[in-house]
C-alpha atoms as a PDB file:
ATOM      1  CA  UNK A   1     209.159 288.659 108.542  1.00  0.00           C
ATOM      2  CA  UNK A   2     208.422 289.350 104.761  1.00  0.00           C
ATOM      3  CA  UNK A   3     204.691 290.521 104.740  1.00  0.00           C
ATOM      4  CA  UNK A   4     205.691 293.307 107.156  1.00  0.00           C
ATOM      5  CA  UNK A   5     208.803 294.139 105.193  1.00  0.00           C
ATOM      6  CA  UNK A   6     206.919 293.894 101.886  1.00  0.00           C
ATOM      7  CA  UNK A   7     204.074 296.187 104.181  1.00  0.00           C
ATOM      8  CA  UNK A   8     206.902 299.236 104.878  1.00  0.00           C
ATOM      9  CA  UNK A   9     208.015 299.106 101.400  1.00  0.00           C
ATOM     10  CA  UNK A  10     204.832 299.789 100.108  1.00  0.00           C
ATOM     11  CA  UNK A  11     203.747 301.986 102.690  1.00  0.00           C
ATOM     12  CA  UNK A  12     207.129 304.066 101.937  1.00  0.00           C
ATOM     13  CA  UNK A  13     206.453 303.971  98.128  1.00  0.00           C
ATOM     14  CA  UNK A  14     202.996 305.266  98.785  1.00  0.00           C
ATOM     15  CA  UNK A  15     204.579 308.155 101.188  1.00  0.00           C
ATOM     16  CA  UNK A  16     207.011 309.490  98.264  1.00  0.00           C
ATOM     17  CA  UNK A  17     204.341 309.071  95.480  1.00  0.00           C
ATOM     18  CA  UNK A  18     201.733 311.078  97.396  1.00  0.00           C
ATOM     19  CA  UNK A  19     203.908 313.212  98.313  1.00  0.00           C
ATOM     20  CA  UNK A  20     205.516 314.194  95.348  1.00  0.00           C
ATOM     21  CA  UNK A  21     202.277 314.463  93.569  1.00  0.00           C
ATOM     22  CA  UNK A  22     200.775 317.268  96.700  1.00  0.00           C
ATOM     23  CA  UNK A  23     203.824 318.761  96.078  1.00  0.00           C
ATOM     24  CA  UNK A  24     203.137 319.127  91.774  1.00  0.00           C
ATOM     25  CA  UNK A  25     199.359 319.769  92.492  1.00  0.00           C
ATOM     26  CA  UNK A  26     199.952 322.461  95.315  1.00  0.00           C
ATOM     27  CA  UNK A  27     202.351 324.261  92.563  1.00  0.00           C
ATOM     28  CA  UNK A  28     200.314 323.863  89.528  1.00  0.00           C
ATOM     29  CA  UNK A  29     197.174 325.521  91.349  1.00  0.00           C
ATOM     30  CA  UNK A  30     199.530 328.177  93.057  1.00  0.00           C
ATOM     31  CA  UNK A  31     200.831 328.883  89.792  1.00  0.00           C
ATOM     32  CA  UNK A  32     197.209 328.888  87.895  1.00  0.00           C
ATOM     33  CA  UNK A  33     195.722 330.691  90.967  1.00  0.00           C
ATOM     34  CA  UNK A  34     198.019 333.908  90.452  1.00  0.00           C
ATOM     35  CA  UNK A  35     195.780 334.046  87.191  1.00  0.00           C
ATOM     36  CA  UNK A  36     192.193 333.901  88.809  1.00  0.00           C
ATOM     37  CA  UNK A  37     190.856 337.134  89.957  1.00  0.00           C
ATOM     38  CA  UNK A  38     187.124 336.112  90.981  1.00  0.00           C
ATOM     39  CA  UNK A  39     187.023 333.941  94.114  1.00  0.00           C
ATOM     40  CA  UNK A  40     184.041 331.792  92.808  1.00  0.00           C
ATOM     41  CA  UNK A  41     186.338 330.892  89.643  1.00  0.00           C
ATOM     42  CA  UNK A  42     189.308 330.625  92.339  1.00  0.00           C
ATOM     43  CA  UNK A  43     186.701 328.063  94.589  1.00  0.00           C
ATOM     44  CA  UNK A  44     185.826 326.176  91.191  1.00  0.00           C
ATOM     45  CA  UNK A  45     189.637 325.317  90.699  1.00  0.00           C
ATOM     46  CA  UNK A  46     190.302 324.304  93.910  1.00  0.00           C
ATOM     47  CA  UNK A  47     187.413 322.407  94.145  1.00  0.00           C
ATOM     48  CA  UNK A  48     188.472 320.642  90.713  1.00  0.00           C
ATOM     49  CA  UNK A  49     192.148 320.093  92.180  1.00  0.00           C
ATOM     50  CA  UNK A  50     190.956 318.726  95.224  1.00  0.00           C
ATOM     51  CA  UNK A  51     188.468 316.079  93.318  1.00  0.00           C
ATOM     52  CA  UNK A  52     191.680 315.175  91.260  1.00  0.00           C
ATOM     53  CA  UNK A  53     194.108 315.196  94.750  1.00  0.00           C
ATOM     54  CA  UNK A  54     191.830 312.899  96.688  1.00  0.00           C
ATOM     55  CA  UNK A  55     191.044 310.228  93.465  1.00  0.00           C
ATOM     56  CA  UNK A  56     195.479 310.375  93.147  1.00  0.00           C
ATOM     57  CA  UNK A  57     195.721 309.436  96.580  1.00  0.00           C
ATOM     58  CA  UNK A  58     192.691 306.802  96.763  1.00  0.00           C
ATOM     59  CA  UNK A  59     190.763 308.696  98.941  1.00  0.00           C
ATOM     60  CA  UNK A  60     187.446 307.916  97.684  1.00  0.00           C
ATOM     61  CA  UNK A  61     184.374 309.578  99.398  1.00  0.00           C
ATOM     62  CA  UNK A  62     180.662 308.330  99.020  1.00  0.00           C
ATOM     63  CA  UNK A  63     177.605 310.942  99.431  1.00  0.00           C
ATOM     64  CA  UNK A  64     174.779 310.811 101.144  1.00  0.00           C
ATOM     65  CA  UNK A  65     171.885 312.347 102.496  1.00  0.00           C
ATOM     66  CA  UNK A  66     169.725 315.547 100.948  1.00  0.00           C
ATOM     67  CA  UNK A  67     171.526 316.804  97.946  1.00  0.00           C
ATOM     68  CA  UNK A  68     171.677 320.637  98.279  1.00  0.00           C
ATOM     69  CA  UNK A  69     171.190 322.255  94.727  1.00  0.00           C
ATOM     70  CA  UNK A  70     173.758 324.277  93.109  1.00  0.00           C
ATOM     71  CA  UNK A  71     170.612 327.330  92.252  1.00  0.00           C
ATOM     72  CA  UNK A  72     170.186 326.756  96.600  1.00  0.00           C
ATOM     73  CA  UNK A  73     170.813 330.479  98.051  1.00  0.00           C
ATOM     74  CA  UNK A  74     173.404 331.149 100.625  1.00  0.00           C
ATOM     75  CA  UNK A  75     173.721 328.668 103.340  1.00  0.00           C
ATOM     76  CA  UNK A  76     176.333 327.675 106.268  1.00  0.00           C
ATOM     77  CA  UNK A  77     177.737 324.750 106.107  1.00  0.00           C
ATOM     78  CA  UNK A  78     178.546 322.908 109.436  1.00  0.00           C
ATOM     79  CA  UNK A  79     180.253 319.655 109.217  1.00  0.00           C
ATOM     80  CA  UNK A  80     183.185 317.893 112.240  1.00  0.00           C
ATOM     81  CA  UNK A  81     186.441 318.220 112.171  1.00  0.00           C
ATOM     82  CA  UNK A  82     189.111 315.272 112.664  1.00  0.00           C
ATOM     83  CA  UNK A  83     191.901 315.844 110.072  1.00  0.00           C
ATOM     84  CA  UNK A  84     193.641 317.722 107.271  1.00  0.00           C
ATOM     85  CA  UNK A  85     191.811 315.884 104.335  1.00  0.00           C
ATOM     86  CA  UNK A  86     188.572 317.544 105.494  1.00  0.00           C
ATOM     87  CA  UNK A  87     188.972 321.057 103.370  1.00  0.00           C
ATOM     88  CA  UNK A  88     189.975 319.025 100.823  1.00  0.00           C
ATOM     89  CA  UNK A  89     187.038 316.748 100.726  1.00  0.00           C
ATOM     90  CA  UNK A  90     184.683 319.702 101.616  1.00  0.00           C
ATOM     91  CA  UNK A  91     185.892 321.211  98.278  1.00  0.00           C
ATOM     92  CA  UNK A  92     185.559 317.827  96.340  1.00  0.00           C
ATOM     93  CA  UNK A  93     182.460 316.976  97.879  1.00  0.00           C
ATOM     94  CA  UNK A  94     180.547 320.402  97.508  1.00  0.00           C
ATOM     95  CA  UNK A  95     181.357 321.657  94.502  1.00  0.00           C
ATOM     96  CA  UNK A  96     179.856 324.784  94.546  1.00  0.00           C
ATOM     97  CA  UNK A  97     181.147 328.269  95.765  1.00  0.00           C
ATOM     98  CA  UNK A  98     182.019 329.199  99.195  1.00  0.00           C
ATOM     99  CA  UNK A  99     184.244 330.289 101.815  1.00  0.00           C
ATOM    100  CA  UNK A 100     185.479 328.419 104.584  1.00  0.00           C
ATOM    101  CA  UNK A 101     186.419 329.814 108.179  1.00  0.00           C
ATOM    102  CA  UNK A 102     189.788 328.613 108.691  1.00  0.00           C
ATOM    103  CA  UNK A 103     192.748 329.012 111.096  1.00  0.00           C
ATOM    104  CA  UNK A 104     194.875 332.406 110.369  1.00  0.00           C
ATOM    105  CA  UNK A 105     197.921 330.662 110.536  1.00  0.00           C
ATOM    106  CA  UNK A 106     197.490 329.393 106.964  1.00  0.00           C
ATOM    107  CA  UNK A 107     198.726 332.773 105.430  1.00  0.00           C
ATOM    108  CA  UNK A 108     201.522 332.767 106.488  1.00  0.00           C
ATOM    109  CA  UNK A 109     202.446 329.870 104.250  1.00  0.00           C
ATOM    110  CA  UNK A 110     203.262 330.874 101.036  1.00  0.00           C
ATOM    111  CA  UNK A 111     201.577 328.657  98.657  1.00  0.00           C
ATOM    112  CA  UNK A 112     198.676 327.991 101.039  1.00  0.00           C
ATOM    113  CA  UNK A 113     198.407 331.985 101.528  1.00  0.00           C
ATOM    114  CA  UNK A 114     197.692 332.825  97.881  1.00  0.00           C
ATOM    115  CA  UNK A 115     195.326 330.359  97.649  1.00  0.00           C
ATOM    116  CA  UNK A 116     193.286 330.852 100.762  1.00  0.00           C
ATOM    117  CA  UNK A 117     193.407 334.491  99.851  1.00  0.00           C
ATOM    118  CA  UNK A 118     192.418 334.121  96.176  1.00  0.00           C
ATOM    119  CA  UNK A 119     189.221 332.000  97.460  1.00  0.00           C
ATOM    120  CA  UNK A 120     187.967 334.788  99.519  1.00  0.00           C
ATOM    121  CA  UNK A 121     188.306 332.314 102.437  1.00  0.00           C
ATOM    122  CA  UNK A 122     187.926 333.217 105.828  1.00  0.00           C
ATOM    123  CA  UNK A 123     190.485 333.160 108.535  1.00  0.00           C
ATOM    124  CA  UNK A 124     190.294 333.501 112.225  1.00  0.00           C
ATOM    125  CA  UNK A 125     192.552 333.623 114.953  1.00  0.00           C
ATOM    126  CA  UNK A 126     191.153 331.066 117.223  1.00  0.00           C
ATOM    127  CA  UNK A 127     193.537 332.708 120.694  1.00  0.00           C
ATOM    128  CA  UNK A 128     191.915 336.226 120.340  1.00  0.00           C
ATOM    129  CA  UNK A 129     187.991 336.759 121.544  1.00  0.00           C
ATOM    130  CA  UNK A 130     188.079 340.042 119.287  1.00  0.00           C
ATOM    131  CA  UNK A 131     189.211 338.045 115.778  1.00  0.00           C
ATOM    132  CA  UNK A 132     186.196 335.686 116.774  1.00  0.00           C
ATOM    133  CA  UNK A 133     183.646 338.679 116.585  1.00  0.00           C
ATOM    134  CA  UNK A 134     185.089 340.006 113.697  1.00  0.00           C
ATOM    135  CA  UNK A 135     184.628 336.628 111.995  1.00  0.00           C
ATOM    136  CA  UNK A 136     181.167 336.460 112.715  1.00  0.00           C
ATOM    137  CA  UNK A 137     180.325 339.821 111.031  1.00  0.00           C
ATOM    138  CA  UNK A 138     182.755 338.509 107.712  1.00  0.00           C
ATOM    139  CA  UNK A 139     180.629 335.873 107.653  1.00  0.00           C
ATOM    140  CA  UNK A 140     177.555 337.555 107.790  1.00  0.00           C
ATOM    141  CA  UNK A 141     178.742 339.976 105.196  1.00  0.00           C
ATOM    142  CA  UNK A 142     179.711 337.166 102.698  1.00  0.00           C
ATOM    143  CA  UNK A 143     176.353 335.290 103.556  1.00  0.00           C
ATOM    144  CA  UNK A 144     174.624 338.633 102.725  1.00  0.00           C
ATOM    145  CA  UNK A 145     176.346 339.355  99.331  1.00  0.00           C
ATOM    146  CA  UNK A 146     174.986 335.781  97.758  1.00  0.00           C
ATOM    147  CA  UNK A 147     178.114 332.913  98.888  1.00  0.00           C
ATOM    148  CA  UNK A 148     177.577 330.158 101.306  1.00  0.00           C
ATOM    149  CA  UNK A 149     180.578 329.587 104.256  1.00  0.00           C
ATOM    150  CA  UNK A 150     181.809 326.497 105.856  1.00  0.00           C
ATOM    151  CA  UNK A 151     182.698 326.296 109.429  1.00  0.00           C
ATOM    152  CA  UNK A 152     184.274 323.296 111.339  1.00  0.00           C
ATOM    153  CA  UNK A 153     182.028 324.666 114.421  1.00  0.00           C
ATOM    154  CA  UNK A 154     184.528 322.172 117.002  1.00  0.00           C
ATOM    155  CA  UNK A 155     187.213 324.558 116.025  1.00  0.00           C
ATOM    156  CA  UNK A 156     190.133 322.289 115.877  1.00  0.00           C
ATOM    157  CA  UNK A 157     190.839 318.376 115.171  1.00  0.00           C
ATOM    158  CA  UNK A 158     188.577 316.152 116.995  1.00  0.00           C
ATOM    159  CA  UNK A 159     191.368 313.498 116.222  1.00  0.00           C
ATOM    160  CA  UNK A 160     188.498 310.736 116.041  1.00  0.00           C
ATOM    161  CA  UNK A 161     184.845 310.567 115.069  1.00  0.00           C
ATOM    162  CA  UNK A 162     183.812 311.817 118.846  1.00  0.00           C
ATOM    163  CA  UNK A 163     182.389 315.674 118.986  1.00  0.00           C
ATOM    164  CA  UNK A 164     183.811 318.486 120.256  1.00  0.00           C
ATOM    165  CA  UNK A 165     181.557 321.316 121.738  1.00  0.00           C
ATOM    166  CA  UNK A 166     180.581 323.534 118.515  1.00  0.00           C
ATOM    167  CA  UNK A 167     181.313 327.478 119.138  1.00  0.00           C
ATOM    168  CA  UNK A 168     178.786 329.440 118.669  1.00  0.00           C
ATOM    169  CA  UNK A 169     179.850 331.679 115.987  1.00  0.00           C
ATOM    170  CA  UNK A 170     178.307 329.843 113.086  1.00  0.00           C
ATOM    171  CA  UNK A 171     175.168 329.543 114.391  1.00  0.00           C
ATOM    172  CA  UNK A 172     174.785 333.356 115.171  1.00  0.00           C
ATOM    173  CA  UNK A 173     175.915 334.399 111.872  1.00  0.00           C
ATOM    174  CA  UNK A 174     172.914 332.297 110.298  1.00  0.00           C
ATOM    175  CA  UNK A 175     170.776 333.829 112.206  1.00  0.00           C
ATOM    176  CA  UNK A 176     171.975 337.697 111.945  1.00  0.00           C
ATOM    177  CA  UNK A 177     172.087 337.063 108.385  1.00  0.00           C
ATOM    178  CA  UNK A 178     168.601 334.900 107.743  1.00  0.00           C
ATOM    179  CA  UNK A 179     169.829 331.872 106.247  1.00  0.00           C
ATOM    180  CA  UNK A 180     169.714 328.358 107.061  1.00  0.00           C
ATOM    181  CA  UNK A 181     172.169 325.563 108.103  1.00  0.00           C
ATOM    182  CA  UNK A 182     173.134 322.633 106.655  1.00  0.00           C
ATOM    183  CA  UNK A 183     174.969 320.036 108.738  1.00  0.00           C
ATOM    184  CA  UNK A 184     177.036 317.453 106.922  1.00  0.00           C
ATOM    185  CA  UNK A 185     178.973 314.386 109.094  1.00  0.00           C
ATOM    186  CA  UNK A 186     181.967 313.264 107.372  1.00  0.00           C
ATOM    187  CA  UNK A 187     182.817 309.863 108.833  1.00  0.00           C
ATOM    188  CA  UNK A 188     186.032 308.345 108.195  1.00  0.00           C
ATOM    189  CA  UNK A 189     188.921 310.272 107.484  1.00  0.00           C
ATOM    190  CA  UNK A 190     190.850 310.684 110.866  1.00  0.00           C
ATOM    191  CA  UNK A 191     191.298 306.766 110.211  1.00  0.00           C
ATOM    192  CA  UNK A 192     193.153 308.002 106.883  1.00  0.00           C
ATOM    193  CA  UNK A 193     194.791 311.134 108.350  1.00  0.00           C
ATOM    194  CA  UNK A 194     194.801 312.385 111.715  1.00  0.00           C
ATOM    195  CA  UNK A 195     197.335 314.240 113.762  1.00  0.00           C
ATOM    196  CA  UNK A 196     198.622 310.889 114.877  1.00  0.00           C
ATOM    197  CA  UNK A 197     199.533 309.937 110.936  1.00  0.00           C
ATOM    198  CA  UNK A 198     202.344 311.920 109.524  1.00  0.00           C
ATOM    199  CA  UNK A 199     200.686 310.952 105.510  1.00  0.00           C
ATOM    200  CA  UNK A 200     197.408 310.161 104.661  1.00  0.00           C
ATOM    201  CA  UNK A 201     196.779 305.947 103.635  1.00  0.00           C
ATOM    202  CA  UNK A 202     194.220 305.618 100.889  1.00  0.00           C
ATOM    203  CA  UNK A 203     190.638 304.615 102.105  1.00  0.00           C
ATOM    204  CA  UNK A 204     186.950 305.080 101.974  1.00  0.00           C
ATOM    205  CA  UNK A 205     185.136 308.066 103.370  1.00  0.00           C
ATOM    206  CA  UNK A 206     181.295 308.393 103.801  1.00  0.00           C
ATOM    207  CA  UNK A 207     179.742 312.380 103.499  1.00  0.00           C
ATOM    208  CA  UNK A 208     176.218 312.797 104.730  1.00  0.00           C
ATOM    209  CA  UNK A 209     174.308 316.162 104.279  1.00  0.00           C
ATOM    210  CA  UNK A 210     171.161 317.191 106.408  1.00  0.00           C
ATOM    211  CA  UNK A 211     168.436 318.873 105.512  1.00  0.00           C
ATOM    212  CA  UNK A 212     168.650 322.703 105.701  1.00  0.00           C
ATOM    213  CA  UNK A 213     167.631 323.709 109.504  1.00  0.00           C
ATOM    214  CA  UNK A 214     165.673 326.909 109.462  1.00  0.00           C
ATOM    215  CA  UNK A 215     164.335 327.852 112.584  1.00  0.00           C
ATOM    216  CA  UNK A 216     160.669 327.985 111.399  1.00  0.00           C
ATOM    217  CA  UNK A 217     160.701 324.552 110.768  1.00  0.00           C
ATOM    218  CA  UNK A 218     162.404 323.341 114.392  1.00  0.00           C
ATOM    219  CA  UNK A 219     160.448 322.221 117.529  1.00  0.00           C
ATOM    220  CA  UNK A 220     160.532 324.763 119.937  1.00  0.00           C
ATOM    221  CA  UNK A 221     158.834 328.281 120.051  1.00  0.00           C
ATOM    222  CA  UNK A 222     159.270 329.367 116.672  1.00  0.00           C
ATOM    223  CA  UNK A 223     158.428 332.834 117.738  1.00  0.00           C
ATOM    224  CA  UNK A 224     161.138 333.592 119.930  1.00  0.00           C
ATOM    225  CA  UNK A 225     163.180 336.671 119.696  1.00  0.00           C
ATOM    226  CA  UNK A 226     166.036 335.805 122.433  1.00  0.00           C
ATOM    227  CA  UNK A 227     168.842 335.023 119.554  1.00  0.00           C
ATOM    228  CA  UNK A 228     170.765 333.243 122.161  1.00  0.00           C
ATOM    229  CA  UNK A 229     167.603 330.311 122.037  1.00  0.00           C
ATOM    230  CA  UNK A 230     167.582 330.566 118.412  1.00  0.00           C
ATOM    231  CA  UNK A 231     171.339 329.690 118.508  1.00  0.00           C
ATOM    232  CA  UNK A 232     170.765 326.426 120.953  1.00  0.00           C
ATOM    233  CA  UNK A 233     168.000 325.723 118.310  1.00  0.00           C
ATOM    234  CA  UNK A 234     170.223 325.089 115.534  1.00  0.00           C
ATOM    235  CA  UNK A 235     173.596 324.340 117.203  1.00  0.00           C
ATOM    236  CA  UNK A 236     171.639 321.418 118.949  1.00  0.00           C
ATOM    237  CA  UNK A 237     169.833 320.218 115.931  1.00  0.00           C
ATOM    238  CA  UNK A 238     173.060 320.469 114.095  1.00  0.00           C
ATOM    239  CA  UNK A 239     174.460 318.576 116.895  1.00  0.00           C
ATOM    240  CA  UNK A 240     171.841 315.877 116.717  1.00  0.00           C
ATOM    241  CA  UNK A 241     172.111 314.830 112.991  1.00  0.00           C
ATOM    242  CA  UNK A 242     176.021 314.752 112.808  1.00  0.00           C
ATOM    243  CA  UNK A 243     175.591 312.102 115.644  1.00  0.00           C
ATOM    244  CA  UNK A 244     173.389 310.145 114.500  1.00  0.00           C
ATOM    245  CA  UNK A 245     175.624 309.733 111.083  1.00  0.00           C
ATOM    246  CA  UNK A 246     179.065 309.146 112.634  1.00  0.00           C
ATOM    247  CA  UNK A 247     180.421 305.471 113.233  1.00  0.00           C
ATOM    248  CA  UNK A 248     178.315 304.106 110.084  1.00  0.00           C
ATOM    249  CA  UNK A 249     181.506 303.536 107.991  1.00  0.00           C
END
């Protein structure tokens, strides 16, 4: 009777600390951010404050894989999706500039909105075909003027470390705009917070990052010019390596 009493009273003292500290951290950068006119400066403070958030709430995060270089041109990013730490750790994790693809519905929270919009980040309404398109040529337009983008190709929570089907959409923007992707498998946090959780528990979370996939160097006819084939090409080599990196942790 007293471990899981002494259990909910930590667990409750846990909820009110993180909580009150999102809650002074979300303010101080939406306070800072109305400052910050460049998105990469905007990027580079978020990606400090979410390095800082995630060490508060003992979320730590391990890297592996190929390290991408900071001088490394554009790329897109493609890593799963299974909860709400995963922008978060993208931003800790990364540390460089970029814009994520994310759901539209963010700006039309206040705090979150000024943020999202100070980053340059991307949002898409994931019910209308036409937003989709549209997103595709933003990307290609930001991949063009010198920033890599992040896309959570399932779309929406996987709520565990099983796949979704990745949309297109990222895949075809690397190739209209010539660059390569990177896959990275984050393994770990829908144990520390998923839909299912209502806060996020403190925990370990491993980050692996492929190699950049450039068609060129995929098996296959390299000198195809259907764009559909080039888009199974990477999608399913994309596919592959975040597979073979889930359930290590």
């Amino acid at each position: 009777m007293i471990r899981p009493s002494l259990r909910r009273i930590a667990r409750a003292a846990y909820v009110a600390y993180g909580a009150a500290l999102i809650a002074a951290i979300m303010l101080v950068l939406w306070v800072v951010t109305g400052f910050v006119r460049r998105p990469r400066r905007a990027v580079a403070l978020q990606c400090a404050v979410s390095r800082l958030l995630l060490a508060c709430l003992g979320c730590r995060f391990t890297m592996g894989g190929a390290p991408c270089p900071l001088a490394a041109g554009p790329r897109v990013f493609i890593a799963n999706h299974s909860s709400y730490l995963d922008i978060p750790l993208m931003l800790a994790a990364l540390n460089r500039d970029f814009a994520f693809v994310t759901k539209s519905e963010l700006l039309e929270w206040p705090i979150i909105s000024r943020i999202t919009r100070a980053g340059a980040h991307i949002p898409v309404d994931r019910d209308r075909l036409e937003s989709r398109g549209a997103v595709v040529a933003r990307i290609v337009k930001t991949l063009r003027a010198g920033r890599s983008v992040l896309v959570f190709p399932e779309g929406t929570f996987s709520h565990d470390d099983r796949l979704r089907p990745f949309h297109a959409g990222a895949f075809k923007s690397a190739v209209k705009a010539g660059v390569p992707v990177v896959p990275i498998a984050v393994n770990g946090t829908a144990r520390l917070w998923s839909p299912h959780v209502r806060f996020p528990r403190p925990g370990r979370v491993e980050v692996w990052m492929g190699e950049p996939l450039e068609l060129a160097n995929l098996d296959g006819d390299e000198a195809t010019e259907d764009e559909a084939a080039k888009i199974d090409m990477l999608r399913g080599a994309a596919v592959r390596f975040i597979e073979q990196h889930l359930g290590r942790s």
